[in-house]
N, C-alpha and C. Protein backbone atom coordinates (compact mmCIF):
# COMPACT_ATOMS: atom_id res chain seq x y z
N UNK A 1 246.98 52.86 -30.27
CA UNK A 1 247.20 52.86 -31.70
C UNK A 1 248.07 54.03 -32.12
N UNK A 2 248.14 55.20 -31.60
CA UNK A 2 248.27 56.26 -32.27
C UNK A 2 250.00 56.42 -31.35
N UNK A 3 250.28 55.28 -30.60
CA UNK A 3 252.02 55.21 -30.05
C UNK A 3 252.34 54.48 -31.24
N UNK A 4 252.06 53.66 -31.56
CA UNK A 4 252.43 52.51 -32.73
C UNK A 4 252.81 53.59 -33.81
N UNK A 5 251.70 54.25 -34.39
CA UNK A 5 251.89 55.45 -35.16
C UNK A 5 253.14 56.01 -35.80
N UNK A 6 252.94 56.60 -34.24
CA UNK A 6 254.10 57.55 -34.19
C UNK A 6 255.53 56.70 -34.14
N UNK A 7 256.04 55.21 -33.71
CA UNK A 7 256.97 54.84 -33.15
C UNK A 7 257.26 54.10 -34.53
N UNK A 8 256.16 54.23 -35.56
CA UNK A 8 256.84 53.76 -37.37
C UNK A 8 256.77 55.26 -37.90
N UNK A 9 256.27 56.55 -37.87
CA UNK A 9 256.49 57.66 -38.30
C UNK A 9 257.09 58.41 -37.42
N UNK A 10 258.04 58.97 -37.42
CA UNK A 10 258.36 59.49 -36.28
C UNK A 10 257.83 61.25 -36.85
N UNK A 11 257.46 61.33 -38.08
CA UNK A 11 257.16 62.76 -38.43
C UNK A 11 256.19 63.19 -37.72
N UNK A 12 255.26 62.05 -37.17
CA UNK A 12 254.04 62.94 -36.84
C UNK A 12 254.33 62.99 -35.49
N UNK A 13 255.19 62.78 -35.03
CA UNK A 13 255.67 63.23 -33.48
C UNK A 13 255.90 64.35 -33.13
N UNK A 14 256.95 64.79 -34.32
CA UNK A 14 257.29 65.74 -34.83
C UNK A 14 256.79 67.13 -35.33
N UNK A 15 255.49 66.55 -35.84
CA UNK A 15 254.47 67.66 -36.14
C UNK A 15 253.70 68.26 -34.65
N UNK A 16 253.15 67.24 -33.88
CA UNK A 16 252.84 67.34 -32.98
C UNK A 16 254.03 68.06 -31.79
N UNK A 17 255.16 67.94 -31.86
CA UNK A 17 255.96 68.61 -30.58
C UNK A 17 256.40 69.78 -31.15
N UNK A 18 255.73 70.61 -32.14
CA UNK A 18 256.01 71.51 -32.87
C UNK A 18 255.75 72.71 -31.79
N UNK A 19 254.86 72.17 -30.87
CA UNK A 19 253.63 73.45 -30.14
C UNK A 19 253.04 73.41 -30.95
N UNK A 20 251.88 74.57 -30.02
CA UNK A 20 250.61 74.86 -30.46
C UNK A 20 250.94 76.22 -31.24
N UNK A 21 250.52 76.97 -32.45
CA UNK A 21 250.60 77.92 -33.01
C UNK A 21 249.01 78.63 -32.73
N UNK A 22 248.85 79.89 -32.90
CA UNK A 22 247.89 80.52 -32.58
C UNK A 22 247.09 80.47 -34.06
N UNK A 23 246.13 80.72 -34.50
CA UNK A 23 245.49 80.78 -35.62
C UNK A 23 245.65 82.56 -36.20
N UNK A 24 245.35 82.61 -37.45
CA UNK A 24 245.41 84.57 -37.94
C UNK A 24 244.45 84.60 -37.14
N UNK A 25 244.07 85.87 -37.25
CA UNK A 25 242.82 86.69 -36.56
C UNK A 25 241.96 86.05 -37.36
N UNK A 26 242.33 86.77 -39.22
CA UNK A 26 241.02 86.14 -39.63
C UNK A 26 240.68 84.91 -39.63
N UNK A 27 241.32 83.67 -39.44
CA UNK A 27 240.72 82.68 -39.54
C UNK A 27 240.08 82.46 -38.10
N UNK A 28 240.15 82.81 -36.90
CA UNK A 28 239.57 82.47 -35.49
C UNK A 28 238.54 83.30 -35.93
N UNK A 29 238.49 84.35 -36.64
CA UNK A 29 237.39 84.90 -36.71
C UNK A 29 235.74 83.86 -37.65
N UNK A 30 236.51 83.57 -38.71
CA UNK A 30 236.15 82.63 -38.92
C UNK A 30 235.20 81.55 -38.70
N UNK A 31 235.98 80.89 -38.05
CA UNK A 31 235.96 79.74 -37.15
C UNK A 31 234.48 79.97 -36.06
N UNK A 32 235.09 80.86 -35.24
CA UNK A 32 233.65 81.48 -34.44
C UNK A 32 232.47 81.59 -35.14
N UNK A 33 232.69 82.64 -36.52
CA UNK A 33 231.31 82.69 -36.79
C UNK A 33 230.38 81.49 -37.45
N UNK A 34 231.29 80.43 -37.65
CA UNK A 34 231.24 79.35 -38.41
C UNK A 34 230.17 78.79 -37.05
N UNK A 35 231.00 78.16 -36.44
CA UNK A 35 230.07 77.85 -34.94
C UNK A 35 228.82 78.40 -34.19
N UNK A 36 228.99 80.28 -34.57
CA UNK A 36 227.70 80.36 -34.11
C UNK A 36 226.51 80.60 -35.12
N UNK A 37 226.81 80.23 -35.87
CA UNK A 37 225.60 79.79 -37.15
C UNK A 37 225.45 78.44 -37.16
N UNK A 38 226.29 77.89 -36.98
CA UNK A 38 226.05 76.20 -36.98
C UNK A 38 224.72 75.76 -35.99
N UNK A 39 223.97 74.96 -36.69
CA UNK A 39 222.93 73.97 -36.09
C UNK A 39 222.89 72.96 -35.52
N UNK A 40 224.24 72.39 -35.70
CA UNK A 40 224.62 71.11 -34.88
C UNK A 40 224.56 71.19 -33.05
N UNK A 41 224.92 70.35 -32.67
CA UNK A 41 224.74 70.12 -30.91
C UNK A 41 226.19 70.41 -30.83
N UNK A 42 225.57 71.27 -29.84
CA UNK A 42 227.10 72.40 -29.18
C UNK A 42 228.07 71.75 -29.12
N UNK A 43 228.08 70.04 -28.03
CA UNK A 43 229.10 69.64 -28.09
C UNK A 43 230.13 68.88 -29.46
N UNK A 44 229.38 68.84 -30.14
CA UNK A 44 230.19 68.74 -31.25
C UNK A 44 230.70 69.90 -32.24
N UNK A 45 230.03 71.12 -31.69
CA UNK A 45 230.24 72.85 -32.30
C UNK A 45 231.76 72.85 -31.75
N UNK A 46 231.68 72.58 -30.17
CA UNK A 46 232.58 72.81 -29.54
C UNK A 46 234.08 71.97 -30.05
N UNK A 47 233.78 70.78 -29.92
CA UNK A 47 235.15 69.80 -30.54
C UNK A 47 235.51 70.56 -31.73
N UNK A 48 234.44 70.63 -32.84
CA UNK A 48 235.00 71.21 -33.75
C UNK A 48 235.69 72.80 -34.09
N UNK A 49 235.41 73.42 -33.04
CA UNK A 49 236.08 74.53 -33.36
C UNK A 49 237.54 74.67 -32.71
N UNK A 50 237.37 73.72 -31.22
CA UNK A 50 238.76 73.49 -31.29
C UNK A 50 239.98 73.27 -31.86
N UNK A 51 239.40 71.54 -33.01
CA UNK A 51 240.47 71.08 -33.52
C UNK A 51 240.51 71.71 -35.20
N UNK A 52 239.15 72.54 -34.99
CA UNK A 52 239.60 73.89 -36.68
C UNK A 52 240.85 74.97 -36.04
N UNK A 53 240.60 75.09 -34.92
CA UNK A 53 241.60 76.20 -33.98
C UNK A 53 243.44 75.92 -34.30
N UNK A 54 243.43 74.33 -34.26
CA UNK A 54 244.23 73.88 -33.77
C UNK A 54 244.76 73.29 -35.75
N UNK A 55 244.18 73.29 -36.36
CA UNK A 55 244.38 73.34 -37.63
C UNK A 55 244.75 74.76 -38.02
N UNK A 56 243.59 75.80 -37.88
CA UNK A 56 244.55 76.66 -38.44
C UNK A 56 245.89 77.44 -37.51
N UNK A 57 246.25 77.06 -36.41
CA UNK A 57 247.32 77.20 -35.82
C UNK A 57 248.48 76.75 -36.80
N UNK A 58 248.09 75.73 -37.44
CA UNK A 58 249.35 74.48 -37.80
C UNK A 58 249.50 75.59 -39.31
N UNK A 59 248.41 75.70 -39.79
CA UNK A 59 248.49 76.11 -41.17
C UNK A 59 249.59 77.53 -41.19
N UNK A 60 248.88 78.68 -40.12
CA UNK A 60 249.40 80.06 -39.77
C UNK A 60 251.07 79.50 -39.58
N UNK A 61 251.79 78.15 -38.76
CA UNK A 61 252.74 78.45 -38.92
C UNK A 61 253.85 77.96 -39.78
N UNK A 62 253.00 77.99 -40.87
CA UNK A 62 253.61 77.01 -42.51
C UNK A 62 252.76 78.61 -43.23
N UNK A 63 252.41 79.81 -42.75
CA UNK A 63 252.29 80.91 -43.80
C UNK A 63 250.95 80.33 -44.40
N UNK A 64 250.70 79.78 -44.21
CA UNK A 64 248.93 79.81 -45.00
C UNK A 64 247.84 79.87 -43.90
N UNK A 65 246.87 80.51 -44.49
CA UNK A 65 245.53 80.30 -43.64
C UNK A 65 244.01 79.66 -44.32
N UNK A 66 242.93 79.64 -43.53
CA UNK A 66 242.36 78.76 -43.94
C UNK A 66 240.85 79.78 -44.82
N UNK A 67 241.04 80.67 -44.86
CA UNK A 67 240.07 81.69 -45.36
C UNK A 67 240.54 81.71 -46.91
N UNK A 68 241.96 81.59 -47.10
CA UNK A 68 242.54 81.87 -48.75
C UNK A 68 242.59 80.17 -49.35
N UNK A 69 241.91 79.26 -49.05
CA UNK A 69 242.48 77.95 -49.53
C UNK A 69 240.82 77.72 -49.51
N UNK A 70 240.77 76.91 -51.27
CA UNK A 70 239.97 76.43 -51.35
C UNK A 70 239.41 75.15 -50.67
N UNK A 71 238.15 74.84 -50.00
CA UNK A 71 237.59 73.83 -49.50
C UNK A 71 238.26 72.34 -49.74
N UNK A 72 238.36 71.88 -50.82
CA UNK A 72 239.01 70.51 -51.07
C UNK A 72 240.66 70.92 -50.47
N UNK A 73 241.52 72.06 -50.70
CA UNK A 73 242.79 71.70 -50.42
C UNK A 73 242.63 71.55 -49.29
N UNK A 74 241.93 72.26 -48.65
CA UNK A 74 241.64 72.74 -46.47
C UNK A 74 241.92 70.80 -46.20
N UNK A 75 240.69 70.28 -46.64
CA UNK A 75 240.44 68.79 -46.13
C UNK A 75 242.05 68.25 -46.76
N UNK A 76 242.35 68.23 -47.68
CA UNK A 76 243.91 67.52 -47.96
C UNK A 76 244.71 67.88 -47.14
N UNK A 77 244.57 69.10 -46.94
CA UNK A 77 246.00 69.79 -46.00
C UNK A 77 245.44 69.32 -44.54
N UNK A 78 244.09 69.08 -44.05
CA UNK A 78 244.01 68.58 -42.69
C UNK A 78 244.34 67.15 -42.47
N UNK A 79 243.91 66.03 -43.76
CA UNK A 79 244.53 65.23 -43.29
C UNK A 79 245.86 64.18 -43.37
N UNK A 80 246.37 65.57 -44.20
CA UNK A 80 248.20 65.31 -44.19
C UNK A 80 248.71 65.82 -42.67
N UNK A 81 248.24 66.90 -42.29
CA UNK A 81 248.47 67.47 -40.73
C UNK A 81 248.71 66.65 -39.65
N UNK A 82 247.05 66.00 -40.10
CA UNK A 82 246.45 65.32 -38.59
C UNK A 82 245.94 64.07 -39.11
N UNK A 83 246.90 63.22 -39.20
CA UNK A 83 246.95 61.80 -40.03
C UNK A 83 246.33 60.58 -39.09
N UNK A 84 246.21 60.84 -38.11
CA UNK A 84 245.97 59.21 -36.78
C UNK A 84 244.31 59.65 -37.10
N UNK A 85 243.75 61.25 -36.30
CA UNK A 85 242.45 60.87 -35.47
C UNK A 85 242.09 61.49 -37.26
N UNK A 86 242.16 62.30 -37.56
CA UNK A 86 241.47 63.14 -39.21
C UNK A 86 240.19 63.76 -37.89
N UNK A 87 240.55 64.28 -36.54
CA UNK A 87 239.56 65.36 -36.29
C UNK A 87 239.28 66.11 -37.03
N UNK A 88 240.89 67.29 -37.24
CA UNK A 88 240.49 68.57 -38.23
C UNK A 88 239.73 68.44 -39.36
N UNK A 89 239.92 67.57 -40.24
CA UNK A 89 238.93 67.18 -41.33
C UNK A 89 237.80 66.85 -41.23
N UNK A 90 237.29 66.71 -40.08
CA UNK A 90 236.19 65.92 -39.87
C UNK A 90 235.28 67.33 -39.52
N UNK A 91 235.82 68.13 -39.05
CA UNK A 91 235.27 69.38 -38.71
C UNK A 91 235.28 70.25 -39.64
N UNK A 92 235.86 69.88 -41.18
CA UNK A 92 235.87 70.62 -42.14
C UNK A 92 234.92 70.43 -43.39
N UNK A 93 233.71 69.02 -42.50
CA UNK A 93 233.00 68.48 -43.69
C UNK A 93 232.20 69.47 -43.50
């Protein structure tokens, strides 16, 4: 599904062959402490801090991070980002 996707958008190809960007400090910082307070089952702690990782990578290299953006924009801006799976958003409920 997500070749089809890309082969009528070619933007999100695009977004994706961007590389990976690193996240700010503060937001990995973040992110971590977010996870180790979380109550959920690790393996889903784990997915999600990845693809928050990998969100605020994208954000850091468009100059924003995810500590200064209110909650509702975070989820808009994740799933304009990451339009096929909406991981990042999903990790932002």
């Amino acid at each position: 599904m997500e070749v089809l996707l890309e082969h009528r958008d070619p933007a999100i190809l695009a977004r994706r062959s961007q590389g990976n960007h690193p996240p700010c400090a503060k937001d990995k910082s973040l992110i971590e402490a977010a996870a180790c307070a979380s109550q959920r089952p690790r393996k889903a702690v784990e997915k999600s801090v990845k693809n928050l990782l990998r969100f605020a990578g994208a954000l850091n290299a468009d100059d924003q991070q995810i500590h200064q953006l209110e909650h509702a924009e975070l989820v808009k801006l994740a799933r304009k980002s990451f339009p096929v799976t909406k991981a990042s958003s999903a990790g932002l409920a």
